[in-house]
C-alpha atoms as a PDB file:
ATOM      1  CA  UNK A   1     -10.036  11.369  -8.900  1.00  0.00           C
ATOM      2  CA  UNK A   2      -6.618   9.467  -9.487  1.00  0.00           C
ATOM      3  CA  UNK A   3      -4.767   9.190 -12.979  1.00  0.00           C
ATOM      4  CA  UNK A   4      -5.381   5.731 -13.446  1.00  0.00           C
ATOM      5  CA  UNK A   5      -9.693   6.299 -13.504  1.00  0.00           C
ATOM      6  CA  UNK A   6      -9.230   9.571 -15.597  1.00  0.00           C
ATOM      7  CA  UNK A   7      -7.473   7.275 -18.259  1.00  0.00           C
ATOM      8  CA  UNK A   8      -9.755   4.876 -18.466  1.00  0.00           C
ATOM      9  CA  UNK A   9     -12.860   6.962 -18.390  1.00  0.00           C
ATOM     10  CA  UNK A  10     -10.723   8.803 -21.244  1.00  0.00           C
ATOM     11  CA  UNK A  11      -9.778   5.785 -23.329  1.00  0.00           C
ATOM     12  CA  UNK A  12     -12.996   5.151 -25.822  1.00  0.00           C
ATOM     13  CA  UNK A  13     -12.428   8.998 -26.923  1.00  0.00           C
ATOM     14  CA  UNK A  14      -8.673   8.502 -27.996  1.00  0.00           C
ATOM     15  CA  UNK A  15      -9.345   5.270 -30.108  1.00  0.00           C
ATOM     16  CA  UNK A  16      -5.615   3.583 -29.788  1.00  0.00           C
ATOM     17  CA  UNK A  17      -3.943   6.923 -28.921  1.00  0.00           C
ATOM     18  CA  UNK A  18      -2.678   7.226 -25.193  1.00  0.00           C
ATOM     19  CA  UNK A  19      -2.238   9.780 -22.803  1.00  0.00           C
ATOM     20  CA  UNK A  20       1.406  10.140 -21.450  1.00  0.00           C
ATOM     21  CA  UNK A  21       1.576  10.434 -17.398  1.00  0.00           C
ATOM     22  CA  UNK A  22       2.421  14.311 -17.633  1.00  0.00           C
ATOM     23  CA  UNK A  23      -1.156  14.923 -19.526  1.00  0.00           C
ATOM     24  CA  UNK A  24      -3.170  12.707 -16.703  1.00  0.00           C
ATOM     25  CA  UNK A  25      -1.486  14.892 -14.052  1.00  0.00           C
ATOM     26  CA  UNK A  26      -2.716  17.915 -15.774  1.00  0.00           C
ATOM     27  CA  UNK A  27      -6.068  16.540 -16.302  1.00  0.00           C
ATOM     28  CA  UNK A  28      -6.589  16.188 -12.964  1.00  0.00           C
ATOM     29  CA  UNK A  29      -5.476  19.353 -11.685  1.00  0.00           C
ATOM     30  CA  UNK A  30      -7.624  20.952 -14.452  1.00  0.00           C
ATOM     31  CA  UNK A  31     -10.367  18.992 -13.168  1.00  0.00           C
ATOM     32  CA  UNK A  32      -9.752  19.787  -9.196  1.00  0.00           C
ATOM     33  CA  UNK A  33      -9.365  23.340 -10.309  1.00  0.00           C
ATOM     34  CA  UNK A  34     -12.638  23.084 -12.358  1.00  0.00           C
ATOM     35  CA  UNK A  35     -14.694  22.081  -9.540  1.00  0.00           C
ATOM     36  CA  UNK A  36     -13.258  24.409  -7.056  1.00  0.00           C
ATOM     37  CA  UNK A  37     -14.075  27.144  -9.058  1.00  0.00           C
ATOM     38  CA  UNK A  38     -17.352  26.130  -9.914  1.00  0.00           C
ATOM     39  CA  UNK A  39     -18.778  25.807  -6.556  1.00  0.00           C
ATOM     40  CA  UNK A  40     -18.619  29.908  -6.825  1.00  0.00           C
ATOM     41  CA  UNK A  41     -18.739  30.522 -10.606  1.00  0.00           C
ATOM     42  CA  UNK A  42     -20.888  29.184 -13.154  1.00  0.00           C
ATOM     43  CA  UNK A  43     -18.233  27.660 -15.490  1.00  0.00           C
ATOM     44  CA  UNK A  44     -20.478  24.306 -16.126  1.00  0.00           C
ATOM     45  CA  UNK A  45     -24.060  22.587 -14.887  1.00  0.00           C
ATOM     46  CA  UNK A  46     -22.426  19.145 -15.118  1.00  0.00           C
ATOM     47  CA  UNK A  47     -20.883  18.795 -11.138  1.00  0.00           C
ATOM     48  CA  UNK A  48     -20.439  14.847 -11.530  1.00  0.00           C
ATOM     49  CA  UNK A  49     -16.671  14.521 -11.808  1.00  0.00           C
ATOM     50  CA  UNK A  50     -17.013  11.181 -14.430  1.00  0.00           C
ATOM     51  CA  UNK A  51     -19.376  13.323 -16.219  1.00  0.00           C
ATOM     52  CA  UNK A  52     -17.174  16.477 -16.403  1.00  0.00           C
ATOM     53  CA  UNK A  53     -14.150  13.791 -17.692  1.00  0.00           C
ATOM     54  CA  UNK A  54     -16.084  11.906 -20.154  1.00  0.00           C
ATOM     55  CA  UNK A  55     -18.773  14.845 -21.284  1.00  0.00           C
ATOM     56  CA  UNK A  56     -16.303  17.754 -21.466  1.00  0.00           C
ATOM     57  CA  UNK A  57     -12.655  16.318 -21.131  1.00  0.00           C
ATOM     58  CA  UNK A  58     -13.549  13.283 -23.607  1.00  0.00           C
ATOM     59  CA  UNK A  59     -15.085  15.535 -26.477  1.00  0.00           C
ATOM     60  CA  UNK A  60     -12.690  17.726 -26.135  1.00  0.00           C
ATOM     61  CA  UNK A  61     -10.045  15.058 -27.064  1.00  0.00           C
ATOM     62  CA  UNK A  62     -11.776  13.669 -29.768  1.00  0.00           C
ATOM     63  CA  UNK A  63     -12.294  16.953 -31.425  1.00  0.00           C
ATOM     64  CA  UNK A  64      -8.644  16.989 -31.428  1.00  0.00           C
ATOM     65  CA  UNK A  65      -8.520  13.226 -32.404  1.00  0.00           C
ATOM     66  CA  UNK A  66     -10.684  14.091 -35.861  1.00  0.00           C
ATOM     67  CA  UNK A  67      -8.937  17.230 -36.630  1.00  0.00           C
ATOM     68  CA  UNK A  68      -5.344  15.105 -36.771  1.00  0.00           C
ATOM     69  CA  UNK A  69      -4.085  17.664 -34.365  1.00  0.00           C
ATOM     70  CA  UNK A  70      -0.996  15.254 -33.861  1.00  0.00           C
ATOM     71  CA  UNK A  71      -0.339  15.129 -37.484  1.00  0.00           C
ATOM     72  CA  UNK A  72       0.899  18.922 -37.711  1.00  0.00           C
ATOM     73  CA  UNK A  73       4.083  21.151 -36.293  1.00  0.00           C
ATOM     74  CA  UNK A  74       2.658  24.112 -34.560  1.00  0.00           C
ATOM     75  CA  UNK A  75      -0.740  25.918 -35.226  1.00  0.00           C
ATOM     76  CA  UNK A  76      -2.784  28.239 -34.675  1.00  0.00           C
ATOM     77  CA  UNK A  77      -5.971  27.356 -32.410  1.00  0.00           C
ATOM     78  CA  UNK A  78      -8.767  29.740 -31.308  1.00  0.00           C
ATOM     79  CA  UNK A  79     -11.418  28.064 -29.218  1.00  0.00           C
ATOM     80  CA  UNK A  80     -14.509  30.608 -29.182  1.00  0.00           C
ATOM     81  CA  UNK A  81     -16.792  31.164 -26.160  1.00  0.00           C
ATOM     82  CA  UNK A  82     -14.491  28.964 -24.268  1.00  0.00           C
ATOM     83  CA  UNK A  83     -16.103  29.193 -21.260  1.00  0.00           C
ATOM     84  CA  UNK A  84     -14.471  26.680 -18.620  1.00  0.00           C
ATOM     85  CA  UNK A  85     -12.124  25.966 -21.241  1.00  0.00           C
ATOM     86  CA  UNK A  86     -13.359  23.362 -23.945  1.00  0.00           C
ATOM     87  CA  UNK A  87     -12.469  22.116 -26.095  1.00  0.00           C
ATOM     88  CA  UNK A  88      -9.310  24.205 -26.347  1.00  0.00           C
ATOM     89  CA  UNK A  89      -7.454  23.190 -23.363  1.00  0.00           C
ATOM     90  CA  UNK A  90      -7.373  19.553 -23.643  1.00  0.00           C
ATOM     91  CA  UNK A  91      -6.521  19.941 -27.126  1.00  0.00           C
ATOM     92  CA  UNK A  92      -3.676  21.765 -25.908  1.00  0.00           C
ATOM     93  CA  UNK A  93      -2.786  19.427 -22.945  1.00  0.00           C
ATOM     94  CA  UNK A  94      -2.826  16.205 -25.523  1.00  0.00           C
ATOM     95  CA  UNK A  95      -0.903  18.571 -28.577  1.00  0.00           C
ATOM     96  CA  UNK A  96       1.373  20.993 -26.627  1.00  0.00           C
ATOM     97  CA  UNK A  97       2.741  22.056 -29.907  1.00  0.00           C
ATOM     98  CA  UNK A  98       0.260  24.184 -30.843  1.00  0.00           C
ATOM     99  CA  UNK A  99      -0.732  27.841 -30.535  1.00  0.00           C
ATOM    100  CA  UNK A 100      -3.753  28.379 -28.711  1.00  0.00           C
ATOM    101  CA  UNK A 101      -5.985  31.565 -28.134  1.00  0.00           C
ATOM    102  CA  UNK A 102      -9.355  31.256 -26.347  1.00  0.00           C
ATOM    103  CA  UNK A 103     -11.717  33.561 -26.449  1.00  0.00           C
ATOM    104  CA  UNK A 104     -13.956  34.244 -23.856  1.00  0.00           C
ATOM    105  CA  UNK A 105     -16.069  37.713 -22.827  1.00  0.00           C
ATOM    106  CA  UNK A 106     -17.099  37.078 -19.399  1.00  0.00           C
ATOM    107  CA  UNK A 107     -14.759  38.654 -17.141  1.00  0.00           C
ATOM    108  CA  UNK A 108     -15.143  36.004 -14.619  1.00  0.00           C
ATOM    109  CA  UNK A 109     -14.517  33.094 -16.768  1.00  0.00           C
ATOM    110  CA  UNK A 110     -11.540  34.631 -18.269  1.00  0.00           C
ATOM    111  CA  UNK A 111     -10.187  34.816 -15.100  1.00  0.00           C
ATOM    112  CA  UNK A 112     -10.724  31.080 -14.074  1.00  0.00           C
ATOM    113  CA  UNK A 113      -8.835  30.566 -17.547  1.00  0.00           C
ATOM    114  CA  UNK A 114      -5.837  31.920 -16.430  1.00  0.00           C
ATOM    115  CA  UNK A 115      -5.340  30.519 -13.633  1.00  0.00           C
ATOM    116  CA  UNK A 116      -5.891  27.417 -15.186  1.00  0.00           C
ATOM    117  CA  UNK A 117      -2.920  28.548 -17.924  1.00  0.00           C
ATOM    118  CA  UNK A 118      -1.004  29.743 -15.013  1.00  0.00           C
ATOM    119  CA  UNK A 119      -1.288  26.603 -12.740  1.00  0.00           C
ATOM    120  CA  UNK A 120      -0.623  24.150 -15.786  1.00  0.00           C
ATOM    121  CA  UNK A 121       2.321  25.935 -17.175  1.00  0.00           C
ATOM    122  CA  UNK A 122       1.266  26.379 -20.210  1.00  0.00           C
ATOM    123  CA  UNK A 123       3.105  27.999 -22.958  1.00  0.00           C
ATOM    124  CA  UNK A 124       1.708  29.107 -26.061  1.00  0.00           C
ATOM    125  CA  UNK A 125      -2.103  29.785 -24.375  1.00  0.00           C
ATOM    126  CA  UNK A 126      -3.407  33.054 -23.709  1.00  0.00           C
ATOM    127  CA  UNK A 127      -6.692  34.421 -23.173  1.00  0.00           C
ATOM    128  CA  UNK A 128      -8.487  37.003 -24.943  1.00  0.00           C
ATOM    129  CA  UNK A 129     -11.061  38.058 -22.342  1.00  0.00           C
ATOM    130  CA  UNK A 130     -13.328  40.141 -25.048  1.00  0.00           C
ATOM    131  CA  UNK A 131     -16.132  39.753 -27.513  1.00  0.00           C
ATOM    132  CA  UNK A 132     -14.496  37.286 -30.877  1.00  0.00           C
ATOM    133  CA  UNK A 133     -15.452  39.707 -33.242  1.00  0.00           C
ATOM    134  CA  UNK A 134     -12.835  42.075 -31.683  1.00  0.00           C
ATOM    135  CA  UNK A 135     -10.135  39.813 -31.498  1.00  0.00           C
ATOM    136  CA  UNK A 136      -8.676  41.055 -34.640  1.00  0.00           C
ATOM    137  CA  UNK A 137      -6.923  37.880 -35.814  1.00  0.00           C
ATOM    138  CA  UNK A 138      -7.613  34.430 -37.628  1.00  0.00           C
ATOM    139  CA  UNK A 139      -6.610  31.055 -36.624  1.00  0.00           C
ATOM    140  CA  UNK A 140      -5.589  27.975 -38.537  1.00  0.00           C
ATOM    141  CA  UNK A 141      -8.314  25.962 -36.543  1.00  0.00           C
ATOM    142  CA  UNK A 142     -11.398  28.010 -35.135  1.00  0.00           C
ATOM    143  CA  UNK A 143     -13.489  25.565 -32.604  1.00  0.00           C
ATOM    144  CA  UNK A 144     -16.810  26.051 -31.566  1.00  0.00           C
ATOM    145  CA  UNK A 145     -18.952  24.244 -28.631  1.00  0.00           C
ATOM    146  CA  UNK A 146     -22.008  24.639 -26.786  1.00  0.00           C
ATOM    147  CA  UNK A 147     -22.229  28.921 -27.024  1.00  0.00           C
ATOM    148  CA  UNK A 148     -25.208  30.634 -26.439  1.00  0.00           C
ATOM    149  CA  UNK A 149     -26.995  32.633 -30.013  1.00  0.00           C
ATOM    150  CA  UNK A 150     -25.429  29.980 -31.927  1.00  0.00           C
ATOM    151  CA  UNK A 151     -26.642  31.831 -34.755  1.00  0.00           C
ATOM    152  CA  UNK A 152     -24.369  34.627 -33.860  1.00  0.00           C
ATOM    153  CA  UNK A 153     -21.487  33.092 -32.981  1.00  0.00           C
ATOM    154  CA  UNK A 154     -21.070  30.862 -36.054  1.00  0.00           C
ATOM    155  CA  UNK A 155     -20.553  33.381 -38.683  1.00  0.00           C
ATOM    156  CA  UNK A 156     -18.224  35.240 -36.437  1.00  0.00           C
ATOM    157  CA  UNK A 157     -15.849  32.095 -35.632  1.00  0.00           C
ATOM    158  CA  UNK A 158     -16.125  31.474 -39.694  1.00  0.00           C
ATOM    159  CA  UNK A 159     -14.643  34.968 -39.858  1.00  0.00           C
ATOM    160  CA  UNK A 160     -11.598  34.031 -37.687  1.00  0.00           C
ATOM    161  CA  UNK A 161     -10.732  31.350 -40.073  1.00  0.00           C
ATOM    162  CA  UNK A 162      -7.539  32.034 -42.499  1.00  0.00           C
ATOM    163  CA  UNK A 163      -7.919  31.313 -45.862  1.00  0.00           C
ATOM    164  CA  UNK A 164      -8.050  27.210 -46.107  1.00  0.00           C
ATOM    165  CA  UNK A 165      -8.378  26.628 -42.771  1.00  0.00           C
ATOM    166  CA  UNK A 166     -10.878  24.369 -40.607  1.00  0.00           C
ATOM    167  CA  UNK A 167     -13.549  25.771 -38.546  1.00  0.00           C
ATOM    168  CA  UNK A 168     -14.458  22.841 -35.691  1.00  0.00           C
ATOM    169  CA  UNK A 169     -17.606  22.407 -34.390  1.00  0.00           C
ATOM    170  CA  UNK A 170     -18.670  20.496 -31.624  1.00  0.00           C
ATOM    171  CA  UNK A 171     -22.690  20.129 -32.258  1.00  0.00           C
ATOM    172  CA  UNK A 172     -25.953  18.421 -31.472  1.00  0.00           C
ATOM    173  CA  UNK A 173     -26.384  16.596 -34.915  1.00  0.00           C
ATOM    174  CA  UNK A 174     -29.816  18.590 -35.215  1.00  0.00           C
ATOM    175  CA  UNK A 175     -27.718  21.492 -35.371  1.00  0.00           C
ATOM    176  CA  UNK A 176     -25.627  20.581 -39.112  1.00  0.00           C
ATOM    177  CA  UNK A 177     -28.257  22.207 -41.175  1.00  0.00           C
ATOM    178  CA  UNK A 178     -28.956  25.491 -39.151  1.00  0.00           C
ATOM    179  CA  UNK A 179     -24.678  25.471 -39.380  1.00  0.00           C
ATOM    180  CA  UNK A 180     -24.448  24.976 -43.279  1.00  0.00           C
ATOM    181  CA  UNK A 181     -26.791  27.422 -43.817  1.00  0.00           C
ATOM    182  CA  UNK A 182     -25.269  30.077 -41.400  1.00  0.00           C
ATOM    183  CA  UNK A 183     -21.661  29.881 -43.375  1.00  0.00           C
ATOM    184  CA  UNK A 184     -23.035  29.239 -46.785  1.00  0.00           C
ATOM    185  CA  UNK A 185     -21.336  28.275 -50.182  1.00  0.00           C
ATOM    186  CA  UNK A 186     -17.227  28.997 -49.341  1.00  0.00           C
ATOM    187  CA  UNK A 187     -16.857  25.841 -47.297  1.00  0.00           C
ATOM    188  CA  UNK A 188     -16.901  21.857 -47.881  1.00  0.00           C
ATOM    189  CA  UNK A 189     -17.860  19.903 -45.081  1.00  0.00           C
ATOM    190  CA  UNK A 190     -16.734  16.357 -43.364  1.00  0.00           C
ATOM    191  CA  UNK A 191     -18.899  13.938 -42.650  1.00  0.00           C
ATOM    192  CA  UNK A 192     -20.083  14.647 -39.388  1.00  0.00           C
ATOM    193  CA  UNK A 193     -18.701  12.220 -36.568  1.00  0.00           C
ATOM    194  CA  UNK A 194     -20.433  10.877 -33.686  1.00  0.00           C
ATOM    195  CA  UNK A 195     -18.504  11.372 -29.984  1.00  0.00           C
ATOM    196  CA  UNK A 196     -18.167   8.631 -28.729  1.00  0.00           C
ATOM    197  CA  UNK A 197     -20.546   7.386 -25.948  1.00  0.00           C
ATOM    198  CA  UNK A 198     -23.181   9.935 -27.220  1.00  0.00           C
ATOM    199  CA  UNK A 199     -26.517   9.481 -28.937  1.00  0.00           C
ATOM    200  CA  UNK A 200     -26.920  13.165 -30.356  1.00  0.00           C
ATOM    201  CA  UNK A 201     -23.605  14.892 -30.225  1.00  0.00           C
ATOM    202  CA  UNK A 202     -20.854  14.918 -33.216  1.00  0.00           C
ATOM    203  CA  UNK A 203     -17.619  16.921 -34.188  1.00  0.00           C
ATOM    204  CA  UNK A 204     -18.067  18.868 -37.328  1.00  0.00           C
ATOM    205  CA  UNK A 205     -15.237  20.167 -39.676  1.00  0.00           C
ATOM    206  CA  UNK A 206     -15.610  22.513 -42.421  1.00  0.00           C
ATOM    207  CA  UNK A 207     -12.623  23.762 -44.613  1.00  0.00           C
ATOM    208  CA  UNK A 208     -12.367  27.384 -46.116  1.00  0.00           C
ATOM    209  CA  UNK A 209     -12.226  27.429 -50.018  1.00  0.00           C
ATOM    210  CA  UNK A 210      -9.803  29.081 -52.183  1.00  0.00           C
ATOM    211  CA  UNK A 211     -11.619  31.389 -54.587  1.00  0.00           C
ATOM    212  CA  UNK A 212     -12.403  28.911 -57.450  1.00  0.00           C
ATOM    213  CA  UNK A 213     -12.026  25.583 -55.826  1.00  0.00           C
ATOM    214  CA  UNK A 214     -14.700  23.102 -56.783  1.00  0.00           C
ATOM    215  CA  UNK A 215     -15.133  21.508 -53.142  1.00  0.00           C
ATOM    216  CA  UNK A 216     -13.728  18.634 -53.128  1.00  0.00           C
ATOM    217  CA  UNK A 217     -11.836  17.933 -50.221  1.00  0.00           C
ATOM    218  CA  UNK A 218      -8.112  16.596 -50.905  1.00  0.00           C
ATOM    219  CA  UNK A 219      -6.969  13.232 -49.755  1.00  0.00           C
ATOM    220  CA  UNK A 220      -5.356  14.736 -46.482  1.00  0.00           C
ATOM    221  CA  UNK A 221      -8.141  16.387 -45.184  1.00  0.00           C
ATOM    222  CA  UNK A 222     -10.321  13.051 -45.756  1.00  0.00           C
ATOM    223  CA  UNK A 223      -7.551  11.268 -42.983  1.00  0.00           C
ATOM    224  CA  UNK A 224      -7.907  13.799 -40.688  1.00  0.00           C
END
């Protein structure tokens, strides 16, 4: 798939943000890569190429869109259960400045993550090929999308968060209750936002209280 079709495929996720050249080019090779690899490993069940941009690549970018990603120097990232990489890779493609971790137990995909680091150049990324709760750091941003025992996972990636930061979740919208519930009181929650081109999916943001906050979320955190 050329540049020019990736961008526009791309475009209703960014809003009036662009992509610079050097991004496309590593979207596609992520992409090629992606469906190389998947034709002998299960990294995804989507094989469409469009889809794979716009289902995976597109939320992925948005996620990063809503979290004001752009906004900030460097940070810390963990993207847990990454699986073929999503949504932390794009995130990193689009915001190079920031630190990212993702953390992933199958052996297999852990491997097809590296190469991908490896092949994009990408500094800053490394892969912790081992289950999150024995990680044995936090993360300024924790993200979260499509993992199996959801129920699980959740209150471990809450775990990983430092104190005040933002634990990203990239949902079915029939999933915000089950999610409240699973973190409980210490955390104040954005509206949920639809992704784009979707009927049932939306990013999710919830910010860590300091003991004694009230919940309110401060003006910043309402922009991003």
């Amino acid at each position: 798939m050329d540049v020019s079709h990736i961008a526009e495929l791309l475009q209703p996720f960014l809003g009036e943000s662009k992509l610079s050249a050097k991004t496309l080019d590593q979207l596609r090779l992520y992409l090629d890569l992606l469906l190389r690899w998947n034709a002998r490993v299960n990294l995804t069940a989507i094989r469409d190429p469009e889809q794979i941009v716009t289902r995976h690549f597109g939320e992925s970018l948005f996620a990063a869109k809503v979290l004001g990603l752009h906004d900030r120097s460097a940070i810390t990232v963990a993207d847990v259960g990454s699986g073929a990489g999503f949504p932390g890779i794009p995130m990193k493609l689009w915001v190079p400045q920031i630190e990212l971790t993702l953390l992933e137990s199958q052996n297999k995909k852990a491997v097809f993550l590296r190469e991908v680091l490896r092949r994009l150049e990408l500094e800053r990324a490394v892969v912790f090929c081992g289950r999150a709760e024995n990680w044995g750091r936090k993360a300024e941003v924790v993200a979260l999308r499509a993992v199996e025992r959801f129920e699980h996972v959740l209150p471990v990636a809450a775990g990983l968060t430092e104190p005040k930061g933002r634990l990203c979740l990239l949902i079915g919208s029939g999933q915000m209750d089950l999610a409240r519930s699973l973190i409980g009181a210490e955390w104040t929650w954005r509206e949920p936002l639809p992704v784009p081109r979707s009927t049932r999916r939306v990013v999710a943001v919830a910010r860590r209280l300091r003991l004694g906050e009230k919940g309110e979320l401060s003006r910043i955190d309402v922009e991003r």
